[in-house]
PDB file of N, CA and C in Angstrom:
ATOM      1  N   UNK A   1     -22.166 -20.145   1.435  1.00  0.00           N
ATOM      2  CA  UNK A   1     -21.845 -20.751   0.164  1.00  0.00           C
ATOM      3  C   UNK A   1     -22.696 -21.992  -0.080  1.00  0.00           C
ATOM      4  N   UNK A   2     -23.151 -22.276   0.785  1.00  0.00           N
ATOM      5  CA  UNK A   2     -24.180 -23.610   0.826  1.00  0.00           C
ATOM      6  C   UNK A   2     -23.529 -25.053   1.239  1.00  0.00           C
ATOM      7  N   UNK A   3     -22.357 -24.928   1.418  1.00  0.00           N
ATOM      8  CA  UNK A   3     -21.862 -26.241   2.004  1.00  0.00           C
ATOM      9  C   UNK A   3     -20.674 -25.871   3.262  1.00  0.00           C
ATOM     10  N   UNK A   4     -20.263 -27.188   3.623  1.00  0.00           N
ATOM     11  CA  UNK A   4     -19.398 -26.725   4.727  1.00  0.00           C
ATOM     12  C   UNK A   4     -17.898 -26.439   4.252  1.00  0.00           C
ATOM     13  N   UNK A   5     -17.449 -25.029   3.075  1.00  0.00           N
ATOM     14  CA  UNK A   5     -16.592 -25.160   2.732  1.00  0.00           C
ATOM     15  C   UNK A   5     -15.066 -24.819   3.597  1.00  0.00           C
ATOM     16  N   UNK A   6     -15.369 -24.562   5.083  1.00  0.00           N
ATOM     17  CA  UNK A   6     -14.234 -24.246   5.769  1.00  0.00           C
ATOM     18  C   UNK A   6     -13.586 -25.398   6.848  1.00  0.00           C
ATOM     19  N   UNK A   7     -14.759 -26.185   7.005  1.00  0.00           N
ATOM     20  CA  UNK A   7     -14.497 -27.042   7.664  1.00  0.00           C
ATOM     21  C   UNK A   7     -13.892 -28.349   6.860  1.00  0.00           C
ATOM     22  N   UNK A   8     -13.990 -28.703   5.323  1.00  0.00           N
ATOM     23  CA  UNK A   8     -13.956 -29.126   4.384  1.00  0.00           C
ATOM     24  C   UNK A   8     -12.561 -28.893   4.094  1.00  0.00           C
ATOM     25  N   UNK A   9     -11.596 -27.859   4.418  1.00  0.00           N
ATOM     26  CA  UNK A   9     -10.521 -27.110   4.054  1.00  0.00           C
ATOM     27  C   UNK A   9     -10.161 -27.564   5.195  1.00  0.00           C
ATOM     28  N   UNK A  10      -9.991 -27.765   6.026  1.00  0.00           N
ATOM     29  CA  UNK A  10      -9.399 -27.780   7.112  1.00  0.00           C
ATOM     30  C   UNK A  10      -9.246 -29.193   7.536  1.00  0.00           C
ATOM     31  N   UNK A  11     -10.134 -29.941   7.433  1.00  0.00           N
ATOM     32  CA  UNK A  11      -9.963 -31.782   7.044  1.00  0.00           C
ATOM     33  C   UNK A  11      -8.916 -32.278   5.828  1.00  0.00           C
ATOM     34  N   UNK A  12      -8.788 -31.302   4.954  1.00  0.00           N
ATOM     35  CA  UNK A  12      -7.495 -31.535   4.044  1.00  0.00           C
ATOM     36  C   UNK A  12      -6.644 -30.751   4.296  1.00  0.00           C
ATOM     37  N   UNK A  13      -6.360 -29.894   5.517  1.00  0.00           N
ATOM     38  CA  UNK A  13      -5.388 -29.247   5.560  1.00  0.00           C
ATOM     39  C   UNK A  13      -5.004 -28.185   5.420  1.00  0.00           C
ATOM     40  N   UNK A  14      -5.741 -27.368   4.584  1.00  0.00           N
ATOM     41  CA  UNK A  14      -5.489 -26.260   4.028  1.00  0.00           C
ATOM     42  C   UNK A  14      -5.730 -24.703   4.893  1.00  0.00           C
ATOM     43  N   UNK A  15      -4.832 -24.031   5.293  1.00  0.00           N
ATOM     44  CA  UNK A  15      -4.682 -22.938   6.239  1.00  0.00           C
ATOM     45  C   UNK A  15      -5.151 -21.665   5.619  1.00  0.00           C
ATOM     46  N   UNK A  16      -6.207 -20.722   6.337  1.00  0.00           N
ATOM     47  CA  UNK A  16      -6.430 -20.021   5.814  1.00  0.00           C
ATOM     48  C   UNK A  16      -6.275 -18.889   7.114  1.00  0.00           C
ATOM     49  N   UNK A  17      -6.017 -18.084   6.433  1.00  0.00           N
ATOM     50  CA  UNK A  17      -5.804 -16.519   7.861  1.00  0.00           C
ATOM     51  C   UNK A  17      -7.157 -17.143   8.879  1.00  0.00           C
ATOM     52  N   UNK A  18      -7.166 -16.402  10.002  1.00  0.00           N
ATOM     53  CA  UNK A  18      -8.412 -16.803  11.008  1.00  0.00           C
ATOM     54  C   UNK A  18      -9.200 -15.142  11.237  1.00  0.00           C
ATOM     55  N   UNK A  19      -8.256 -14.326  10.674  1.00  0.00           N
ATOM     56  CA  UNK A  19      -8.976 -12.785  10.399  1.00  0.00           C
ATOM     57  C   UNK A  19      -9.011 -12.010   9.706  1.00  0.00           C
ATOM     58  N   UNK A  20      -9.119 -11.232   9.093  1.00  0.00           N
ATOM     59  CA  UNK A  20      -8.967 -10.266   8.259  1.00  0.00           C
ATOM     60  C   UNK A  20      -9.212  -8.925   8.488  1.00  0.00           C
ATOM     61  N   UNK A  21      -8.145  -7.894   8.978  1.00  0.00           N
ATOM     62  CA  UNK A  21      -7.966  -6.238   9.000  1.00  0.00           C
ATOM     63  C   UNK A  21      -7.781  -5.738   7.918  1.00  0.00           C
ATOM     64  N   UNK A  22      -8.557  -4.622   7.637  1.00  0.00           N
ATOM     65  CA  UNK A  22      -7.970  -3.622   6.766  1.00  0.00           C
ATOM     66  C   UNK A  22      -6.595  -3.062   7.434  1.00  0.00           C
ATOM     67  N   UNK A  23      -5.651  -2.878   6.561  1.00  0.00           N
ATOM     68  CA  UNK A  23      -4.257  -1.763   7.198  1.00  0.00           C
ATOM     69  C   UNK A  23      -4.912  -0.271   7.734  1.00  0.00           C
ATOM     70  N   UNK A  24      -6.234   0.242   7.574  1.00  0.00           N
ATOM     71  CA  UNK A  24      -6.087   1.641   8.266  1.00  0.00           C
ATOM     72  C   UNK A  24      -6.601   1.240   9.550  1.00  0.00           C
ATOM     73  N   UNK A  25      -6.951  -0.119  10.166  1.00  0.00           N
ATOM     74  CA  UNK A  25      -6.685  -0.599  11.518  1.00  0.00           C
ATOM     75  C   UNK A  25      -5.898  -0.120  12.555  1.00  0.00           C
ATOM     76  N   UNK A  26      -4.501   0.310  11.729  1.00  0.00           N
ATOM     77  CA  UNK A  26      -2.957  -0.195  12.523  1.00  0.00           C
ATOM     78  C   UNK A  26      -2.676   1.473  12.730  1.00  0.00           C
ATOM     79  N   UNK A  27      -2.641   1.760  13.836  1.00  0.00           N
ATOM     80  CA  UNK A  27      -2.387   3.186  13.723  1.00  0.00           C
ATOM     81  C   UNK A  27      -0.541   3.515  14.021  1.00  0.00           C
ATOM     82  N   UNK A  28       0.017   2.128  14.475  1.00  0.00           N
ATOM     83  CA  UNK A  28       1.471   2.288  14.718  1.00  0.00           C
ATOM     84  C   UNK A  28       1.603   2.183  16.235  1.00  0.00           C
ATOM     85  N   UNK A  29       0.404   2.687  17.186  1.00  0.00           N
ATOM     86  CA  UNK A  29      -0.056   2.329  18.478  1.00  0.00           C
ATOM     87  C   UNK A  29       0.162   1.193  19.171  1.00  0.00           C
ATOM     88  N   UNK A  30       0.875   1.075  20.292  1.00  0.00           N
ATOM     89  CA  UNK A  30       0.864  -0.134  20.890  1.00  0.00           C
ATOM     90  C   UNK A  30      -0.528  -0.962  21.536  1.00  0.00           C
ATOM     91  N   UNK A  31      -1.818  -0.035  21.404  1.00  0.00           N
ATOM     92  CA  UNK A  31      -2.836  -0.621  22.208  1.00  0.00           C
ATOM     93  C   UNK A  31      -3.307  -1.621  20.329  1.00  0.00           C
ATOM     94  N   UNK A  32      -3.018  -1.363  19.415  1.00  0.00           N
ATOM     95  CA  UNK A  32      -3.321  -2.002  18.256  1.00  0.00           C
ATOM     96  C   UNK A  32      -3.400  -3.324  18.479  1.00  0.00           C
ATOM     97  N   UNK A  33      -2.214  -3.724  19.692  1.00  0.00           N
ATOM     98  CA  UNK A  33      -2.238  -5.252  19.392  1.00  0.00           C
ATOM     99  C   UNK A  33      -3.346  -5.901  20.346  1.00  0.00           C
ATOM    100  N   UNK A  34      -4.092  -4.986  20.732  1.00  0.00           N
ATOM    101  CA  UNK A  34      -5.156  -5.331  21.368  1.00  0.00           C
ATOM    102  C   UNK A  34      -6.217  -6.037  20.177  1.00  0.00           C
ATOM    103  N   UNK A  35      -6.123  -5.410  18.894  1.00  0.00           N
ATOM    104  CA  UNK A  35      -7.344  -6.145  17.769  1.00  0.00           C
ATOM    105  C   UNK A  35      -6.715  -7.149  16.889  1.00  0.00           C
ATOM    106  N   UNK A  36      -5.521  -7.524  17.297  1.00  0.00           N
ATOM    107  CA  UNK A  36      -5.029  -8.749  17.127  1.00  0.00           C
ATOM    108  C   UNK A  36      -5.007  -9.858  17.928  1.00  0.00           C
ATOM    109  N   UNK A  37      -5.600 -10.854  17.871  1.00  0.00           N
ATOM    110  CA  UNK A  37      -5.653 -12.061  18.799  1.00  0.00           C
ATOM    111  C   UNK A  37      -5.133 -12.726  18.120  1.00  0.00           C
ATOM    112  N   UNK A  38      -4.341 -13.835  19.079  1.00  0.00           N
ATOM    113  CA  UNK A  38      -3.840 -14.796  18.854  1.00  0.00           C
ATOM    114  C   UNK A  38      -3.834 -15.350  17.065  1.00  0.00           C
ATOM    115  N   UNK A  39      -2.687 -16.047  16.526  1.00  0.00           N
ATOM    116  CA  UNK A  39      -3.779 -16.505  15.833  1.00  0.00           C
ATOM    117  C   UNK A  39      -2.718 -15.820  14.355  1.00  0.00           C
ATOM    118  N   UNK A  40      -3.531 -16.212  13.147  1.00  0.00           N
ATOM    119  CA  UNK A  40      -2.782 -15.588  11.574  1.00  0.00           C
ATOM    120  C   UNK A  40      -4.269 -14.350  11.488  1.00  0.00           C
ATOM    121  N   UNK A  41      -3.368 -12.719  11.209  1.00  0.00           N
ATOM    122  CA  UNK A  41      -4.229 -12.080  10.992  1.00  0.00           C
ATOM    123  C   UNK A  41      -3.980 -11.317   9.404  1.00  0.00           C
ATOM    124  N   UNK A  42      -4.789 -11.617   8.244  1.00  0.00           N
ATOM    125  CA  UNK A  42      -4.069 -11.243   7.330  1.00  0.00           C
ATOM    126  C   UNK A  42      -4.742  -9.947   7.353  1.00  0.00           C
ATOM    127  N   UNK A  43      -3.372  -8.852   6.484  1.00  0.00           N
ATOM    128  CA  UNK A  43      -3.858  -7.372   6.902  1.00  0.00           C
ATOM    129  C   UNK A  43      -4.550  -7.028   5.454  1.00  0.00           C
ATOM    130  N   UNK A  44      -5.346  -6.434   5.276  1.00  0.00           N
ATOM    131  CA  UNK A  44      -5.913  -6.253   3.425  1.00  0.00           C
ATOM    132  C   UNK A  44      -5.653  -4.558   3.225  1.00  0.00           C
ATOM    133  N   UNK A  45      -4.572  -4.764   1.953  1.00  0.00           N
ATOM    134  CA  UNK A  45      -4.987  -3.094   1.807  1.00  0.00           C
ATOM    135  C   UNK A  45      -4.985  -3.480   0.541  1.00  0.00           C
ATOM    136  N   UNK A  46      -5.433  -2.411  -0.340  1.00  0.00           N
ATOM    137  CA  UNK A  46      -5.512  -1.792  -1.817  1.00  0.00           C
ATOM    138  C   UNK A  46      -5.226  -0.430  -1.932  1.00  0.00           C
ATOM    139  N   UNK A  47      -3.910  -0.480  -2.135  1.00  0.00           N
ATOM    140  CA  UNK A  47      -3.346   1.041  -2.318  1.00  0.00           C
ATOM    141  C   UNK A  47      -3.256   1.329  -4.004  1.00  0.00           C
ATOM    142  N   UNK A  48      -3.877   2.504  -4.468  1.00  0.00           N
ATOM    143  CA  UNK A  48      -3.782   3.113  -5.425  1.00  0.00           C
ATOM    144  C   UNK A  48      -3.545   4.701  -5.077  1.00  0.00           C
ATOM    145  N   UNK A  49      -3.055   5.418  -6.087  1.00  0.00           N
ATOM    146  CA  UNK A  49      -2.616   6.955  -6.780  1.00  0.00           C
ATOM    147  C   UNK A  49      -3.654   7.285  -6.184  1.00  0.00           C
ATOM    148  N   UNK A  50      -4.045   8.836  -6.528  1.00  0.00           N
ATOM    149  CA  UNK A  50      -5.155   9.456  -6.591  1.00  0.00           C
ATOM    150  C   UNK A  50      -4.840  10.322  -8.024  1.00  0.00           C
ATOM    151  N   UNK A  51      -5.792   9.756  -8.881  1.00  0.00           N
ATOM    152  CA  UNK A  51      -5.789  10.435 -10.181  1.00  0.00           C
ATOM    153  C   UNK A  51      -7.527  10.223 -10.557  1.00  0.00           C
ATOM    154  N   UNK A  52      -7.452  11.301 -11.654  1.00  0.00           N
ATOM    155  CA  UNK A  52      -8.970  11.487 -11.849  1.00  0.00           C
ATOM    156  C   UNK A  52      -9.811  10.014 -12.451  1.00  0.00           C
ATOM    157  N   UNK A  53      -9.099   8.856 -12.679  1.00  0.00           N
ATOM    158  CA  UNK A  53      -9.544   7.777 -13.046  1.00  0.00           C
ATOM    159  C   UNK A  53     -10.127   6.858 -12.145  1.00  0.00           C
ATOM    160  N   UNK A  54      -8.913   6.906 -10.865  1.00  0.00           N
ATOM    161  CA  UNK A  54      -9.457   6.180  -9.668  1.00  0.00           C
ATOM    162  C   UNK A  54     -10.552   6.707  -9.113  1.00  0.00           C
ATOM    163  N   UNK A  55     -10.704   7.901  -9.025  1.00  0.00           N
ATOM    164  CA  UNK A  55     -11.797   8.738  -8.680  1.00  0.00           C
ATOM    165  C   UNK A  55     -13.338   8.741  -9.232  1.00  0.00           C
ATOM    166  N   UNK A  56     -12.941   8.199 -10.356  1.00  0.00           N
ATOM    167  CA  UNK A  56     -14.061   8.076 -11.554  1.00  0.00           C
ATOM    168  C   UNK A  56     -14.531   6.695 -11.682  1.00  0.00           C
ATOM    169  N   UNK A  57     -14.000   5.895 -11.167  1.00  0.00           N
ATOM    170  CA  UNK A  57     -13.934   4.239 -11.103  1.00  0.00           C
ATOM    171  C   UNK A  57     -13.810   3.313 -10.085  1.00  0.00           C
ATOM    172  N   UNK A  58     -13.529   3.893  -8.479  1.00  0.00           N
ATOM    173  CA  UNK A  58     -13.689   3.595  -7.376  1.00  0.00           C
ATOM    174  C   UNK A  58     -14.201   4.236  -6.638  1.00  0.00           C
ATOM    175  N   UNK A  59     -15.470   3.534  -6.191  1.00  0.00           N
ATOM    176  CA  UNK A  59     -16.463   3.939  -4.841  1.00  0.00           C
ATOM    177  C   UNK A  59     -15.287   4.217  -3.664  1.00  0.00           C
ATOM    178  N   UNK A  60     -14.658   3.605  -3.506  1.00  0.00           N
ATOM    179  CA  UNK A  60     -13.901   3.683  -2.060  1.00  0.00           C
ATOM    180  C   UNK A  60     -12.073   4.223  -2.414  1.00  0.00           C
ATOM    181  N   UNK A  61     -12.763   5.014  -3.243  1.00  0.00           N
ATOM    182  CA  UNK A  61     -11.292   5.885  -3.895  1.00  0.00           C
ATOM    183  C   UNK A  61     -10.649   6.212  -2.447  1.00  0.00           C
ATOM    184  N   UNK A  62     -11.184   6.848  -1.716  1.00  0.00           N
ATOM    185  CA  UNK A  62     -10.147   7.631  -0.658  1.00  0.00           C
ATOM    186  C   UNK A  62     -10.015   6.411   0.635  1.00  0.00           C
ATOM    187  N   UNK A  63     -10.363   5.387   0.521  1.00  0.00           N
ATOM    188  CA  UNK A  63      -9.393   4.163   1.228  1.00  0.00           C
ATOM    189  C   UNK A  63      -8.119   3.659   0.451  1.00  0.00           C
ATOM    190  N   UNK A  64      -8.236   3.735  -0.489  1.00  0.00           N
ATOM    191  CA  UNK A  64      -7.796   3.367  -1.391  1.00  0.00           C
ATOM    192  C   UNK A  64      -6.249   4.083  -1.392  1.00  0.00           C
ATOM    193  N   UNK A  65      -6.227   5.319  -1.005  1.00  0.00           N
ATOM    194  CA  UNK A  65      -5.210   6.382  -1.244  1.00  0.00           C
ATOM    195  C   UNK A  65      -4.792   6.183   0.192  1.00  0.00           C
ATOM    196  N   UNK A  66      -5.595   6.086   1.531  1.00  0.00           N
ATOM    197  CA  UNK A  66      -5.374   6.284   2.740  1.00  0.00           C
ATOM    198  C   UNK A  66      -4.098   4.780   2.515  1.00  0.00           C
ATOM    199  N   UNK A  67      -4.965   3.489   2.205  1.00  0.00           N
ATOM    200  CA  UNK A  67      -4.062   2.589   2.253  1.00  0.00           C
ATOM    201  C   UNK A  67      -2.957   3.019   1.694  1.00  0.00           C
ATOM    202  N   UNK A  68      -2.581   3.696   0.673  1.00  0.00           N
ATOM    203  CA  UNK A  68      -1.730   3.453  -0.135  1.00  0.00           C
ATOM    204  C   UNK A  68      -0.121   4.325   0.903  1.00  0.00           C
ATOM    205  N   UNK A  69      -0.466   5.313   1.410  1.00  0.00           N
ATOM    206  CA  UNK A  69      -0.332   6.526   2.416  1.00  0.00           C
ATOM    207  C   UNK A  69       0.079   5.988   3.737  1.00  0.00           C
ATOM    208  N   UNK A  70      -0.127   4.803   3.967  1.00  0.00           N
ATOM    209  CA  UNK A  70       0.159   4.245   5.095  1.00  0.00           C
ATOM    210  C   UNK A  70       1.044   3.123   4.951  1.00  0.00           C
ATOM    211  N   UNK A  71       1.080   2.373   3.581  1.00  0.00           N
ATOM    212  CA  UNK A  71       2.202   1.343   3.222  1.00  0.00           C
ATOM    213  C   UNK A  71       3.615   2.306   2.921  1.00  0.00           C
ATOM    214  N   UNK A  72       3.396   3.319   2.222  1.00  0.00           N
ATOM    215  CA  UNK A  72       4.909   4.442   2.150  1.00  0.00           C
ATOM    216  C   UNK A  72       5.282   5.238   3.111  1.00  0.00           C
ATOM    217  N   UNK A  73       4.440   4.904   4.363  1.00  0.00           N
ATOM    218  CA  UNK A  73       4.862   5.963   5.426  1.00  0.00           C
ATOM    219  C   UNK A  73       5.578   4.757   6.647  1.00  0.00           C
ATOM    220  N   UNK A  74       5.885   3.435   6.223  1.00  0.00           N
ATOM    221  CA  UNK A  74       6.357   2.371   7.363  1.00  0.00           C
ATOM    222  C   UNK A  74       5.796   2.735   8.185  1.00  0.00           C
ATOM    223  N   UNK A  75       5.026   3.033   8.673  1.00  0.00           N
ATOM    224  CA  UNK A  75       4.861   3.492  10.081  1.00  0.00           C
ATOM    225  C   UNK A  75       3.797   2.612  10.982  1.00  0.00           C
ATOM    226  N   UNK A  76       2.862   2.291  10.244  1.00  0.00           N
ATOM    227  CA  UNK A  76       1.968   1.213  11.444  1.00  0.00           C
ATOM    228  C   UNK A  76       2.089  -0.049  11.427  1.00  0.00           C
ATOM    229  N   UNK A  77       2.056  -0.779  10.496  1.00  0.00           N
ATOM    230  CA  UNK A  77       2.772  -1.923  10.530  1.00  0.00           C
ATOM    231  C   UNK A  77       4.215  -2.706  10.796  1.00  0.00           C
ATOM    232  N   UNK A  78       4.948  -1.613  10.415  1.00  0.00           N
ATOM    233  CA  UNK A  78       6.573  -1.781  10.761  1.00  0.00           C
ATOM    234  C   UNK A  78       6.803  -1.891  12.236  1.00  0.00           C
ATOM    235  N   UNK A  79       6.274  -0.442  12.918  1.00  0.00           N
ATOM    236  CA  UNK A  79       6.170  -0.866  13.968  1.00  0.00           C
ATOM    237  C   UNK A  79       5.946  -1.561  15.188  1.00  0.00           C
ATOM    238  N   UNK A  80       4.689  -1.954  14.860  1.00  0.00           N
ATOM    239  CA  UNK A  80       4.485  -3.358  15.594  1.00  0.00           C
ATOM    240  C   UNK A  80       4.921  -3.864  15.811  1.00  0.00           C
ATOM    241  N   UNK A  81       5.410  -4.548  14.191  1.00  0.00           N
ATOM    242  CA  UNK A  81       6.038  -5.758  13.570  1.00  0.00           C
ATOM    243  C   UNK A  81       7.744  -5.759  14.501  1.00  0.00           C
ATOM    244  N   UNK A  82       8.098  -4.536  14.806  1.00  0.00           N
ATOM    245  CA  UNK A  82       9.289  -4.271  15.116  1.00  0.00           C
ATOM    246  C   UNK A  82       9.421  -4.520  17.336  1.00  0.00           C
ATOM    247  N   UNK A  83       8.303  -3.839  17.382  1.00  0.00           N
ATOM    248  CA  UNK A  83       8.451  -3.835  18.921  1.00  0.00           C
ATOM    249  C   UNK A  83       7.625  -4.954  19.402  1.00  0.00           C
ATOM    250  N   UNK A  84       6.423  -5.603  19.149  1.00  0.00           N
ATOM    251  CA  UNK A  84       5.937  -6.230  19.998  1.00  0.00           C
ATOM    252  C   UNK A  84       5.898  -7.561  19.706  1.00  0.00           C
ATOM    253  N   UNK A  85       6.724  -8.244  18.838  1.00  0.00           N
ATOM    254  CA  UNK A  85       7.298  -9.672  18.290  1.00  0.00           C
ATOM    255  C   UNK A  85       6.116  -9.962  17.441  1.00  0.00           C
ATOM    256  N   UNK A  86       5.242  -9.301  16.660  1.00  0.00           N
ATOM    257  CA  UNK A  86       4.587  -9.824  15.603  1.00  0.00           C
ATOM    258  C   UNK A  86       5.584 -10.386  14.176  1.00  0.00           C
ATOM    259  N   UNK A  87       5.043 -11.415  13.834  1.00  0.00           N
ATOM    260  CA  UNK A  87       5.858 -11.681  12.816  1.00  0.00           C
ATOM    261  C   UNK A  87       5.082 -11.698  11.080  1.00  0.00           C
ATOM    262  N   UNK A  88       5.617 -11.005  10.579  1.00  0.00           N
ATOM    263  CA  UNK A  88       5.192 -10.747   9.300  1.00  0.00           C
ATOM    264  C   UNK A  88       5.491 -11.870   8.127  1.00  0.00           C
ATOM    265  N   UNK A  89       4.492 -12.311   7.922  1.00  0.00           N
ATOM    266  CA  UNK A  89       4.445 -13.909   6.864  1.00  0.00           C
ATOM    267  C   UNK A  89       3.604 -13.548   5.401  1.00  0.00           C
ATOM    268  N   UNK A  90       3.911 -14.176   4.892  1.00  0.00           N
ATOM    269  CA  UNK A  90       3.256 -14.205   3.779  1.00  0.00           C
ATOM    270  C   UNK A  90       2.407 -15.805   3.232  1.00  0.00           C
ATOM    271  N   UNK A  91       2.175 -15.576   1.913  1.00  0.00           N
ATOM    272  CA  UNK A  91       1.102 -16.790   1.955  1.00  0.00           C
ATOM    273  C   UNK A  91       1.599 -17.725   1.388  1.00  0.00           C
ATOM    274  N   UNK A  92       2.996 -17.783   0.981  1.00  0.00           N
ATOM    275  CA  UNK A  92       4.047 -18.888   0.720  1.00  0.00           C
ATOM    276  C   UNK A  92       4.200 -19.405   2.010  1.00  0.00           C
ATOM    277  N   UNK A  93       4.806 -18.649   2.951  1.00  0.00           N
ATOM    278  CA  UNK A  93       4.953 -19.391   4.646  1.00  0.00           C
ATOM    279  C   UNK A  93       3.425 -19.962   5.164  1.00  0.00           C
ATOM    280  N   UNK A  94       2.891 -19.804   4.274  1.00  0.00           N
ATOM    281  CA  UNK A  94       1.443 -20.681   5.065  1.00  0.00           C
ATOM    282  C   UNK A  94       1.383 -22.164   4.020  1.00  0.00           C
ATOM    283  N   UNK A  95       1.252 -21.939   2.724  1.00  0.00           N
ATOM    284  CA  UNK A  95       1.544 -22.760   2.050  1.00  0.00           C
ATOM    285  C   UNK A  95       3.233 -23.812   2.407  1.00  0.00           C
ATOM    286  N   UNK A  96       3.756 -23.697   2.967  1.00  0.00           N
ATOM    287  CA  UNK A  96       4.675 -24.789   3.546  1.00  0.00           C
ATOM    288  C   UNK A  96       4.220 -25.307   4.730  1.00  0.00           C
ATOM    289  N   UNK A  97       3.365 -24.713   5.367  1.00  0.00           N
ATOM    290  CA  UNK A  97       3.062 -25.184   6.721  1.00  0.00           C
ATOM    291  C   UNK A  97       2.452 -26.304   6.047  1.00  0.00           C
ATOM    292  N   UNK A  98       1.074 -25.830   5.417  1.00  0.00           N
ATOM    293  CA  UNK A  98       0.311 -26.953   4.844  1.00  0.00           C
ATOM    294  C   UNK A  98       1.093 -28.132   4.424  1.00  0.00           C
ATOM    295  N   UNK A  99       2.238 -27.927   3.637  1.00  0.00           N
ATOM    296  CA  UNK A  99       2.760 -29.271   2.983  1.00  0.00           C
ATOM    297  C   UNK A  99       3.451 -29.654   4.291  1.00  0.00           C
TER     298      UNK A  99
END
């Protein structure tokens, strides 16, 4: 970006994830928490339909559906979240830390 904008953020405080996964990462697998380290890992999906529009208008249509396929199936994230004490936050609970 041309300046030091993370280190800049972080002298005022401001918390930002330290990683970023896509959700088709998480297979529901216990060795998963192996690509989690320590640490805030925010998970990124973009789940959409599959209709002839998305298809017509997204390069990465079929991530798109995979994500979507994997948030209605609970299954890889829940799990984790359920057996191996990951805790699921959002970016309000980061925003209070900060204040």
């Amino acid at each position: 970006m041309g300046f030091p904008f993370r280190e800049l953020a972080v002298e005022r405080g401001v918390l930002a994830p330290d990683r970023v996964l896509p959700i088709s990462t998480f297979t529901g697998d216990a060795s998963d928490l192996d690509l989690v380290p320590p640490g805030v890992t925010e998970v990124r999906a973009a789940p959409a339909l599959d209709t002839p529009e998305l298809r017509a208008s997204a390069v990465d249509w079929q991530a798109r559906i995979t994500d979507a396929t994997l948030l209605e199936s609970q299954g890889a994230l829940s799990r984790l979240d359920e057996t191996n004490g990951l805790a699921t936050i959002g970016y309000r609970s980061l925003r209070q830390l900060m204040r």
